[in-house]
PDB file of N, CA and C in Angstrom:
ATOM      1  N   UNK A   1       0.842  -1.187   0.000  1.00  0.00           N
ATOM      2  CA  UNK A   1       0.000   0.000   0.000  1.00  0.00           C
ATOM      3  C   UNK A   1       0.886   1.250   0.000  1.00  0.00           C
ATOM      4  N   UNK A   2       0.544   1.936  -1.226  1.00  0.00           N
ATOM      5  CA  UNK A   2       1.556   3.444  -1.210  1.00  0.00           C
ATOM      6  C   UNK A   2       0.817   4.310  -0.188  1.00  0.00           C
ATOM      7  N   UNK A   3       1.141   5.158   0.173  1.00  0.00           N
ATOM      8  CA  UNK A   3       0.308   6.378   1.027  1.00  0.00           C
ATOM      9  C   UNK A   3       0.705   7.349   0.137  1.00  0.00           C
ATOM     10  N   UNK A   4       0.056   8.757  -0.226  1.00  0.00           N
ATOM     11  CA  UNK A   4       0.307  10.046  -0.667  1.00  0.00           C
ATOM     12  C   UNK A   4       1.142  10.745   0.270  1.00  0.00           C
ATOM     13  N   UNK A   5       2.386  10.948   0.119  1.00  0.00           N
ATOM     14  CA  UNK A   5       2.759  11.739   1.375  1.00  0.00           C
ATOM     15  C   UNK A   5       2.626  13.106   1.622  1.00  0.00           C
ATOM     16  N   UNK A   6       2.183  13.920   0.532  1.00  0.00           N
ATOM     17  CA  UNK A   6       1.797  15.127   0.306  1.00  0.00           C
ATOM     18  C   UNK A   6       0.014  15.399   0.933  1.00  0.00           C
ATOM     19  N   UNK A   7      -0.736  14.165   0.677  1.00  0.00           N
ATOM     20  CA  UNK A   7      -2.037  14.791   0.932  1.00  0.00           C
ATOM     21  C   UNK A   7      -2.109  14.439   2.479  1.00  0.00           C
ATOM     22  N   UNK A   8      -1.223  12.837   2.885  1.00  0.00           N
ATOM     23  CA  UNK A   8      -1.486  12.079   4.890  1.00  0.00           C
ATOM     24  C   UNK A   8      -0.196  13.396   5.440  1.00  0.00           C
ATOM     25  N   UNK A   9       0.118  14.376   4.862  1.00  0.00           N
ATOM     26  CA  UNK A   9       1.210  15.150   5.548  1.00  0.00           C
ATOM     27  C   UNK A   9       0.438  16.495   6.091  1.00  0.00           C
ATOM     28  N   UNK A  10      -0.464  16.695   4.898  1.00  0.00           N
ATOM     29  CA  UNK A  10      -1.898  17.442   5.207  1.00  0.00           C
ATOM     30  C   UNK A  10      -2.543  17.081   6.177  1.00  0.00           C
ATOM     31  N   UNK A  11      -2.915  15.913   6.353  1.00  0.00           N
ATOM     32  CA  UNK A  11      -3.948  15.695   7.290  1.00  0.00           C
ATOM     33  C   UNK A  11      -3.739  15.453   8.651  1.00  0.00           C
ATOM     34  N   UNK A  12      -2.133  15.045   8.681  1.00  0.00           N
ATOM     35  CA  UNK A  12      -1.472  15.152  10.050  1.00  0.00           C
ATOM     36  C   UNK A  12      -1.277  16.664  10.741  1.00  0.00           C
ATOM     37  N   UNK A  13      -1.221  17.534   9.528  1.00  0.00           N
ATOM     38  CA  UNK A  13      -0.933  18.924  10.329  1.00  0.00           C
ATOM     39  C   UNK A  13      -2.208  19.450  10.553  1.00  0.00           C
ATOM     40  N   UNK A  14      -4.136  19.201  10.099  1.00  0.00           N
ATOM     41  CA  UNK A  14      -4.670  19.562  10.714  1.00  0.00           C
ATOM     42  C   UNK A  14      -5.214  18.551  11.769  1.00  0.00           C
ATOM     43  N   UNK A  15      -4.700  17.412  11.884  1.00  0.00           N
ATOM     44  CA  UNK A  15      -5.785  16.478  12.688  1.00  0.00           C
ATOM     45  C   UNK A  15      -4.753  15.788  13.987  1.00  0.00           C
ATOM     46  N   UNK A  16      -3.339  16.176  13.822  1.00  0.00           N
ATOM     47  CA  UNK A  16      -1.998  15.625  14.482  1.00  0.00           C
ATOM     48  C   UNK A  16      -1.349  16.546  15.002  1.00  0.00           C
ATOM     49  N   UNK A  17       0.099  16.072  15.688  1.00  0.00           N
ATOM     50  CA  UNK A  17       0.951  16.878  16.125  1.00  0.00           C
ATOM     51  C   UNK A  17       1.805  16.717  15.332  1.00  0.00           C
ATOM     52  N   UNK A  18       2.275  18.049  14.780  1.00  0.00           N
ATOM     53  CA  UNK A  18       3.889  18.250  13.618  1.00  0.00           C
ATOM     54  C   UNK A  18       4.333  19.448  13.843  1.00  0.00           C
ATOM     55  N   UNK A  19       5.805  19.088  14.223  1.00  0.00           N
ATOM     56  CA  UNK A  19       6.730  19.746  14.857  1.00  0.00           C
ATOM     57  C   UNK A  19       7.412  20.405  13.485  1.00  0.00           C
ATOM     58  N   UNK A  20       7.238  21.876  13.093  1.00  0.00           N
ATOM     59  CA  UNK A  20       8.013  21.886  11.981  1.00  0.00           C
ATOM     60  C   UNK A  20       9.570  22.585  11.965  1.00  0.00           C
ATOM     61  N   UNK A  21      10.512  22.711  11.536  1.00  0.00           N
ATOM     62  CA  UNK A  21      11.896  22.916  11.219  1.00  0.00           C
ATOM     63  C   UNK A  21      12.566  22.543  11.950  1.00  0.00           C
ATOM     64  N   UNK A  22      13.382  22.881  11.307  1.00  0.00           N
ATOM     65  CA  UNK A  22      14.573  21.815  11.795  1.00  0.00           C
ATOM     66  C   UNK A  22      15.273  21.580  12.952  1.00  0.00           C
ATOM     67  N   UNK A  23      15.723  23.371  14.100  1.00  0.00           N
ATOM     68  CA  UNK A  23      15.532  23.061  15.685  1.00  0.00           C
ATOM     69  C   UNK A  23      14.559  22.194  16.529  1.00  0.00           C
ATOM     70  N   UNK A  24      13.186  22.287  16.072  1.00  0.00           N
ATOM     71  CA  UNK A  24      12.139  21.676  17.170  1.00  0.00           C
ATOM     72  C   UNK A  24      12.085  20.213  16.649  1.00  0.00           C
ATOM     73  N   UNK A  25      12.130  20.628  15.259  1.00  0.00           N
ATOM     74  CA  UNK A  25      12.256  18.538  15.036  1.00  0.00           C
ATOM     75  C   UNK A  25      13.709  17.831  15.377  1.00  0.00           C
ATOM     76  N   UNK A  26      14.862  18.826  15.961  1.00  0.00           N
ATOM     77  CA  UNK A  26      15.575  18.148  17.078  1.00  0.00           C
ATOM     78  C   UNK A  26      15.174  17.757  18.196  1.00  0.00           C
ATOM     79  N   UNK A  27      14.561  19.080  18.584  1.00  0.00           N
ATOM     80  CA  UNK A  27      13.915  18.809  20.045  1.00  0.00           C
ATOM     81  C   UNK A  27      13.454  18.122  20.386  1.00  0.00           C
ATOM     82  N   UNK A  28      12.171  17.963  19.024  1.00  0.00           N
ATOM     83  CA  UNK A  28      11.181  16.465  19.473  1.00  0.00           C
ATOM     84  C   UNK A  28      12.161  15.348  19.267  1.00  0.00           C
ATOM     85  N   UNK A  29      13.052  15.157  18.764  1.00  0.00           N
ATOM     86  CA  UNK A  29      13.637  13.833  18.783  1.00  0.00           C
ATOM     87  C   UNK A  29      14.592  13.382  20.035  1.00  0.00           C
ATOM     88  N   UNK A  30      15.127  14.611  20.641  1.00  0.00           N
ATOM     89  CA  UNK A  30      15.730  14.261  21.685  1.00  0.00           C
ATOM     90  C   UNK A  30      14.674  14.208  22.808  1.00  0.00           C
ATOM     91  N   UNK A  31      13.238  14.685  22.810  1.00  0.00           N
ATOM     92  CA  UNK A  31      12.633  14.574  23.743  1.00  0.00           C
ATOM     93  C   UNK A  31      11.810  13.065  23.547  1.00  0.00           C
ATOM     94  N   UNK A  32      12.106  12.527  22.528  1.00  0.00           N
ATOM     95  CA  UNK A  32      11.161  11.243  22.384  1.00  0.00           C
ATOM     96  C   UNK A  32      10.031  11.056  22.066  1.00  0.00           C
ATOM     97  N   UNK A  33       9.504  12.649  21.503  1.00  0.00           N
ATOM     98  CA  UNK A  33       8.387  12.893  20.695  1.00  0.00           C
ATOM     99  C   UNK A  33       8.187  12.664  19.412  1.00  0.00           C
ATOM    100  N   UNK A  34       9.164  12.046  18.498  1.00  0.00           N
ATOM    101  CA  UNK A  34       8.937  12.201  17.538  1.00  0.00           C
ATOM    102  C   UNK A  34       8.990  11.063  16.689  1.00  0.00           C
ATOM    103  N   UNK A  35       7.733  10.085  15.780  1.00  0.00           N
ATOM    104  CA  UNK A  35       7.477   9.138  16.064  1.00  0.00           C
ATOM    105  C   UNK A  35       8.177   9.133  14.382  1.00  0.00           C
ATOM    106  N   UNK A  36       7.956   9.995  13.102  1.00  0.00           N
ATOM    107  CA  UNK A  36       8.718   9.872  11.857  1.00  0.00           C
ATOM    108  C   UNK A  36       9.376  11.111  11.855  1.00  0.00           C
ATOM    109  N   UNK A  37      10.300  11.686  10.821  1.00  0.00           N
ATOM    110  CA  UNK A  37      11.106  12.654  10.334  1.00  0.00           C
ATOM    111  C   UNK A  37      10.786  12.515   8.915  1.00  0.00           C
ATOM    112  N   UNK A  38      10.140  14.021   8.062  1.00  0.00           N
ATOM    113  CA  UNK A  38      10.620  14.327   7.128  1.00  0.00           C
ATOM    114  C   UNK A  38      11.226  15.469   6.737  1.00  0.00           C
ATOM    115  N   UNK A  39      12.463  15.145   5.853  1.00  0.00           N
ATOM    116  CA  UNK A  39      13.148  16.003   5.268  1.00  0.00           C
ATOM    117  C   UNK A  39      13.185  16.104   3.541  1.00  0.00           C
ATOM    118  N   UNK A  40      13.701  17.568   3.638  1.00  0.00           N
ATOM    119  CA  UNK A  40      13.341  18.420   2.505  1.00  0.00           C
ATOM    120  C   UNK A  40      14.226  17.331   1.683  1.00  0.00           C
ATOM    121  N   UNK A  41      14.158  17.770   0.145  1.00  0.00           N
ATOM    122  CA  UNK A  41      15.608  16.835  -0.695  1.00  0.00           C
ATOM    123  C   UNK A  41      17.153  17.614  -0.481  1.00  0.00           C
ATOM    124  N   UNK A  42      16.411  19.108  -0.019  1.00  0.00           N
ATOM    125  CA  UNK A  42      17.765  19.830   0.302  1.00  0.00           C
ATOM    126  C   UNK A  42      17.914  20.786   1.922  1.00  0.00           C
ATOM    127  N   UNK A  43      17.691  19.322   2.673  1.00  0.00           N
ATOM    128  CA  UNK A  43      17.963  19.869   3.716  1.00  0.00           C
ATOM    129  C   UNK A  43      19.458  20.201   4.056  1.00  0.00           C
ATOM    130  N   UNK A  44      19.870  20.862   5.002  1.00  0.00           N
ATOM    131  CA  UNK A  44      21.585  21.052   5.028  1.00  0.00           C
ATOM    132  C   UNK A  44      22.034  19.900   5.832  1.00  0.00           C
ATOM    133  N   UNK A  45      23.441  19.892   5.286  1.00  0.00           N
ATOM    134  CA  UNK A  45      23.541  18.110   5.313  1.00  0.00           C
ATOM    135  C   UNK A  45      23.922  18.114   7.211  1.00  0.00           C
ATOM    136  N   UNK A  46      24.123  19.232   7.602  1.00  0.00           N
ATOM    137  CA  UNK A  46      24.438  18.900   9.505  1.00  0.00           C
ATOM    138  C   UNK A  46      23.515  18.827   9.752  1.00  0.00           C
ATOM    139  N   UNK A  47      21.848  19.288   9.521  1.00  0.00           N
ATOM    140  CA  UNK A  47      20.826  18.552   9.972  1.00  0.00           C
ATOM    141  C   UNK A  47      20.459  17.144  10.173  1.00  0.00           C
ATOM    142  N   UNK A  48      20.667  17.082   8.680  1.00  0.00           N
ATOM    143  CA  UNK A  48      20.536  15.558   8.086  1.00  0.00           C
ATOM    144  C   UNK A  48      21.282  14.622   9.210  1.00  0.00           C
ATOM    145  N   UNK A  49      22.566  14.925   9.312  1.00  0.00           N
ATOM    146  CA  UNK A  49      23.178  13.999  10.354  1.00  0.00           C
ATOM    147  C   UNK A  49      23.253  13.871  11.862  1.00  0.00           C
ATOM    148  N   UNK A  50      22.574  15.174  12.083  1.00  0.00           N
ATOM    149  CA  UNK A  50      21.875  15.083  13.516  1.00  0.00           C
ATOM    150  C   UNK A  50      20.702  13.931  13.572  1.00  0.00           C
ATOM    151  N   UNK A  51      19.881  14.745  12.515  1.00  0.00           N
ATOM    152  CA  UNK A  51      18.519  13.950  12.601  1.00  0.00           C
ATOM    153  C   UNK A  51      18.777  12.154  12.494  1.00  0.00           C
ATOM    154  N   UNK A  52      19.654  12.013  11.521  1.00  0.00           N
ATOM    155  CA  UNK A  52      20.181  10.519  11.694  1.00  0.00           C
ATOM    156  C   UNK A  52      20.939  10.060  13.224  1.00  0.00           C
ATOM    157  N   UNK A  53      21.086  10.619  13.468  1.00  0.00           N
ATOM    158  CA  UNK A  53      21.902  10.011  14.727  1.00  0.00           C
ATOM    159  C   UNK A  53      20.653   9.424  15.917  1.00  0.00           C
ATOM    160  N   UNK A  54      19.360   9.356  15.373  1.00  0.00           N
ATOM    161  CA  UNK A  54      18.386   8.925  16.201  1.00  0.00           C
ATOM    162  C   UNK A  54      17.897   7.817  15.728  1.00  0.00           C
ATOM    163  N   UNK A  55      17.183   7.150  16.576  1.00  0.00           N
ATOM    164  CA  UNK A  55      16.497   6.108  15.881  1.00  0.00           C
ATOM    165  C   UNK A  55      14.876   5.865  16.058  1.00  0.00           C
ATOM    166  N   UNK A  56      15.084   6.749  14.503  1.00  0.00           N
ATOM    167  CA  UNK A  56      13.581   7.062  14.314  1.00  0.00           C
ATOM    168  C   UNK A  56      13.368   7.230  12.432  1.00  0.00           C
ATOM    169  N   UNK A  57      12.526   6.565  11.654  1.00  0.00           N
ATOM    170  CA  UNK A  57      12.404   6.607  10.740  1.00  0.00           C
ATOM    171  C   UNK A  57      12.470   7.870  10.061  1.00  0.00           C
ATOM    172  N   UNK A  58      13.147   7.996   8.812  1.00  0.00           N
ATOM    173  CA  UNK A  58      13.301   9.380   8.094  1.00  0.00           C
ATOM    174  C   UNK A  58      12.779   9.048   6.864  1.00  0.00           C
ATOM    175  N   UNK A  59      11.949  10.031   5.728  1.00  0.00           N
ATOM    176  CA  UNK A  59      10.941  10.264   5.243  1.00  0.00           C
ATOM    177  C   UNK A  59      11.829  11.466   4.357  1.00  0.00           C
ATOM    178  N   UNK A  60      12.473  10.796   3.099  1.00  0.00           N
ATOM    179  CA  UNK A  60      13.036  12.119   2.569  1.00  0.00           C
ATOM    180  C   UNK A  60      11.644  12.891   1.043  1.00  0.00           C
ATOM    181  N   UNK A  61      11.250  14.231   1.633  1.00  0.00           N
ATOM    182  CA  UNK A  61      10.349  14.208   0.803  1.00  0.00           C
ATOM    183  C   UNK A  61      10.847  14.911  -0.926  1.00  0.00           C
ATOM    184  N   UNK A  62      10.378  14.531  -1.494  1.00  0.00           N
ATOM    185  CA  UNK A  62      10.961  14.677  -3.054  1.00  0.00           C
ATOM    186  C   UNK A  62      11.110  16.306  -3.563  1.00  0.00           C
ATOM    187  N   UNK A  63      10.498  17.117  -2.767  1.00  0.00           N
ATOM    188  CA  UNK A  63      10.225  18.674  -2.970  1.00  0.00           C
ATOM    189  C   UNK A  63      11.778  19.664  -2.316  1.00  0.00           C
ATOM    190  N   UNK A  64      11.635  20.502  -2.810  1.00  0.00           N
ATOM    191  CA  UNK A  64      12.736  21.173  -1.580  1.00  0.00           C
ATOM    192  C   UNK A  64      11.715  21.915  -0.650  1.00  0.00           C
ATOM    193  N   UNK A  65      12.815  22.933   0.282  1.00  0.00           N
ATOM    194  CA  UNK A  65      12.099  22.853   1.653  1.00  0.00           C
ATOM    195  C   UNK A  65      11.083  24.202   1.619  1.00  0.00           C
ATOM    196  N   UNK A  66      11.012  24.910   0.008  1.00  0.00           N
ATOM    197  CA  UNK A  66      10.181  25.882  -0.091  1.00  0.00           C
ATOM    198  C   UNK A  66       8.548  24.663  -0.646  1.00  0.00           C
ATOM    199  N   UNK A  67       8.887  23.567  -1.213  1.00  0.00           N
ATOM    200  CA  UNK A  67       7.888  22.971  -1.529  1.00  0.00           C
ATOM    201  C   UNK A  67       7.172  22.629  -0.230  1.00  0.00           C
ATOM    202  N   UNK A  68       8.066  22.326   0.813  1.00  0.00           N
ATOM    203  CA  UNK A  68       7.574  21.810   1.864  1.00  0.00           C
ATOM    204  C   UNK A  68       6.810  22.060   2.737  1.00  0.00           C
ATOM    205  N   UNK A  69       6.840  23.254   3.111  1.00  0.00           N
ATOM    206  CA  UNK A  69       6.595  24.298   3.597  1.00  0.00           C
ATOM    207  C   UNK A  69       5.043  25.093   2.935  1.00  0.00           C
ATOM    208  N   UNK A  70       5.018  24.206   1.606  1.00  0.00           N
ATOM    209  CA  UNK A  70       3.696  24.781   0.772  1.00  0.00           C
ATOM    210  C   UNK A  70       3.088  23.725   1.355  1.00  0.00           C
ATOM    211  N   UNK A  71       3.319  22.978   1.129  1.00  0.00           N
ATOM    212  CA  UNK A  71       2.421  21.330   1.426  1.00  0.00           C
ATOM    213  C   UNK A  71       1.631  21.506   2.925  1.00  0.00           C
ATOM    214  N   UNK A  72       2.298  21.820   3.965  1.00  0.00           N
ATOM    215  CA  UNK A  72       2.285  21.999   5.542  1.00  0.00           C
ATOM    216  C   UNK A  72       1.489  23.467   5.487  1.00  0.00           C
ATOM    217  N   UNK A  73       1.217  24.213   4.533  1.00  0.00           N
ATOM    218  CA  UNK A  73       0.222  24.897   4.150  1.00  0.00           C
ATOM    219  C   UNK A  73       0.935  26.319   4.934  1.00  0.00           C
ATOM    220  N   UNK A  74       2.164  26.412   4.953  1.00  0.00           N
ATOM    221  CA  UNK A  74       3.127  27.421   5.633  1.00  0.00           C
ATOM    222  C   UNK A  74       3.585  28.624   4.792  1.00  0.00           C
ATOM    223  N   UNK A  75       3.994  29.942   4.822  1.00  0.00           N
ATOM    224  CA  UNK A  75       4.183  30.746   3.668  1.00  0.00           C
ATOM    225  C   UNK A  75       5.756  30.745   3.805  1.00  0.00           C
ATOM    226  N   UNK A  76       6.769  29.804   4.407  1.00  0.00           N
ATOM    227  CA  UNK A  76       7.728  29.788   4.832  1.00  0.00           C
ATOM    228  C   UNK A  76       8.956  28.086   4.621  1.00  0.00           C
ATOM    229  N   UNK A  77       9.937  28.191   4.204  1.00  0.00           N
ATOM    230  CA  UNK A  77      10.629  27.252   4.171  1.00  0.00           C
ATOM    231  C   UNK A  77      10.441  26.220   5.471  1.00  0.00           C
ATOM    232  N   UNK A  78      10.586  24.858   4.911  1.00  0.00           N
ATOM    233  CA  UNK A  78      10.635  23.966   5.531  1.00  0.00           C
ATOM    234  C   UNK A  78      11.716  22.542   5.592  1.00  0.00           C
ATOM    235  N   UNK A  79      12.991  22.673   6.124  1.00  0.00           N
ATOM    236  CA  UNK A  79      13.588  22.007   5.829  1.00  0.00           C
ATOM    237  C   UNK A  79      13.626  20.638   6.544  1.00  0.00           C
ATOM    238  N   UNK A  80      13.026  20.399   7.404  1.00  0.00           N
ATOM    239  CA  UNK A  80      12.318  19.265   8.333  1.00  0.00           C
ATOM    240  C   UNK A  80      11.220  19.477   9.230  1.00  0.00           C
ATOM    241  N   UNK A  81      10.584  18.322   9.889  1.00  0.00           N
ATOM    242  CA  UNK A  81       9.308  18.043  10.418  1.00  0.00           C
ATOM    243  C   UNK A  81       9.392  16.796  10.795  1.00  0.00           C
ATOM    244  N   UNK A  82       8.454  16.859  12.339  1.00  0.00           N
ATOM    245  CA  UNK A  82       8.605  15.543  13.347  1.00  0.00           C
ATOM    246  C   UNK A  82       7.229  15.240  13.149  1.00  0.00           C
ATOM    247  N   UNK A  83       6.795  14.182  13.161  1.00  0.00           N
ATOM    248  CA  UNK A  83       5.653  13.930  13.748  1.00  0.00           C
ATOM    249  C   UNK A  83       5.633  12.992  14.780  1.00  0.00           C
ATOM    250  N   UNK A  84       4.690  13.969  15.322  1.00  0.00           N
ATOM    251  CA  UNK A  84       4.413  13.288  16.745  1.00  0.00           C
ATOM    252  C   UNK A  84       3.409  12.561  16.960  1.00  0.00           C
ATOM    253  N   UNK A  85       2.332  12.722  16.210  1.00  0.00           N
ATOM    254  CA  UNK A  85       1.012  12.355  16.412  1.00  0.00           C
ATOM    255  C   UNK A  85       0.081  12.533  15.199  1.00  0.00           C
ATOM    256  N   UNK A  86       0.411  11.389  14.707  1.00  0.00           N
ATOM    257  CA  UNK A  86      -0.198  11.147  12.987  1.00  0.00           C
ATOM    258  C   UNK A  86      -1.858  12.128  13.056  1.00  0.00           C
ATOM    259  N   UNK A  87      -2.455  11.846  14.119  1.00  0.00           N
ATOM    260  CA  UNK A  87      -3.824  12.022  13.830  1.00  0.00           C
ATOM    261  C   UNK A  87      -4.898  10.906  13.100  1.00  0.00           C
ATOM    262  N   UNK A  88      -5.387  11.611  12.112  1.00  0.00           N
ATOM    263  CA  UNK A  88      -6.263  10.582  11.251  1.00  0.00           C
ATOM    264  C   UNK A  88      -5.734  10.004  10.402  1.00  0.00           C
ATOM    265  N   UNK A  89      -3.899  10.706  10.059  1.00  0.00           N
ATOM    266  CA  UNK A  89      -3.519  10.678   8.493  1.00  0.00           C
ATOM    267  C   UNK A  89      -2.780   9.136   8.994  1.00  0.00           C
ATOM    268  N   UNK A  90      -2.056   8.711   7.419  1.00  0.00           N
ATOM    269  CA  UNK A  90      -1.851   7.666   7.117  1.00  0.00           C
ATOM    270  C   UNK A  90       0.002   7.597   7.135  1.00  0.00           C
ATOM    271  N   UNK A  91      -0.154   8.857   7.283  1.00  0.00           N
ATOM    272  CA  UNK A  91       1.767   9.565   7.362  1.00  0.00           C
ATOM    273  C   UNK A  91       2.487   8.287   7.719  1.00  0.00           C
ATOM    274  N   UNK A  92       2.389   7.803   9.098  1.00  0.00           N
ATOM    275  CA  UNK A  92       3.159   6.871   9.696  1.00  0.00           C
ATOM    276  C   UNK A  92       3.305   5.408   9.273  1.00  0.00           C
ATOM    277  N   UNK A  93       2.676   4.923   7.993  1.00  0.00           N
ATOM    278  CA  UNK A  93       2.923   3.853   6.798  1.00  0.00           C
ATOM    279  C   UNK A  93       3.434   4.245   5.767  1.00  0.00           C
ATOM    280  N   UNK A  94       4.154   5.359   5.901  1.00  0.00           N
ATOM    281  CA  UNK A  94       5.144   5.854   5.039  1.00  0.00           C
ATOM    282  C   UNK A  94       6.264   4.542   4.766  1.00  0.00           C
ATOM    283  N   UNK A  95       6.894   4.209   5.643  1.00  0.00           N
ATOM    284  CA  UNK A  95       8.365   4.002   6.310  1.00  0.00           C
ATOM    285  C   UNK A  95       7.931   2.554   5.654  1.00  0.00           C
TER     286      UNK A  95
END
């Protein structure tokens, strides 16, 4: 089963918890909040290897982080995002 990750990424940010950029989706990961990670295709690569240093599924999304940031319905770059709490969406059968 594919999931849309563009439309269950939608539905997690109105029906879920999503942590967006790239400080707080540290945060949530060091706090143990954060159940997937997606990143932009051009996130900066010391993120990238923070965010890897956890063990928690990563979700690289095909857009860059101005696409991303459209999707999450934001007027602002997005170079990562935690989720914490899928909601209704299907986000977390990404992986």
């Amino acid at each position: 089963m594919t999931v849309d990750v563009e439309k269950a990424l939608r539905k997690a940010m109105k029906t879920g918890k999503v942590f967006l950029g790239s400080k707080r989706t540290i945060k949530a990961l060091k706090n143990g909040e954060a159940k997937l990670v997606i990143v932009a295709a051009n996130c900066p690569e010391e993120v990238r290897l923070k965010i890897q240093s956890f063990d928690v599924p990563i979700v690289e999304f095909k857009g860059t982080n101005m696409e991303l940031g459209a999707v999450c319905g934001k007027p602002f770059s997005v170079a990562a995002l935690a989720i914490a709490d899928a909601g209704e969406s299907e986000i977390l059968n990404v992986m």
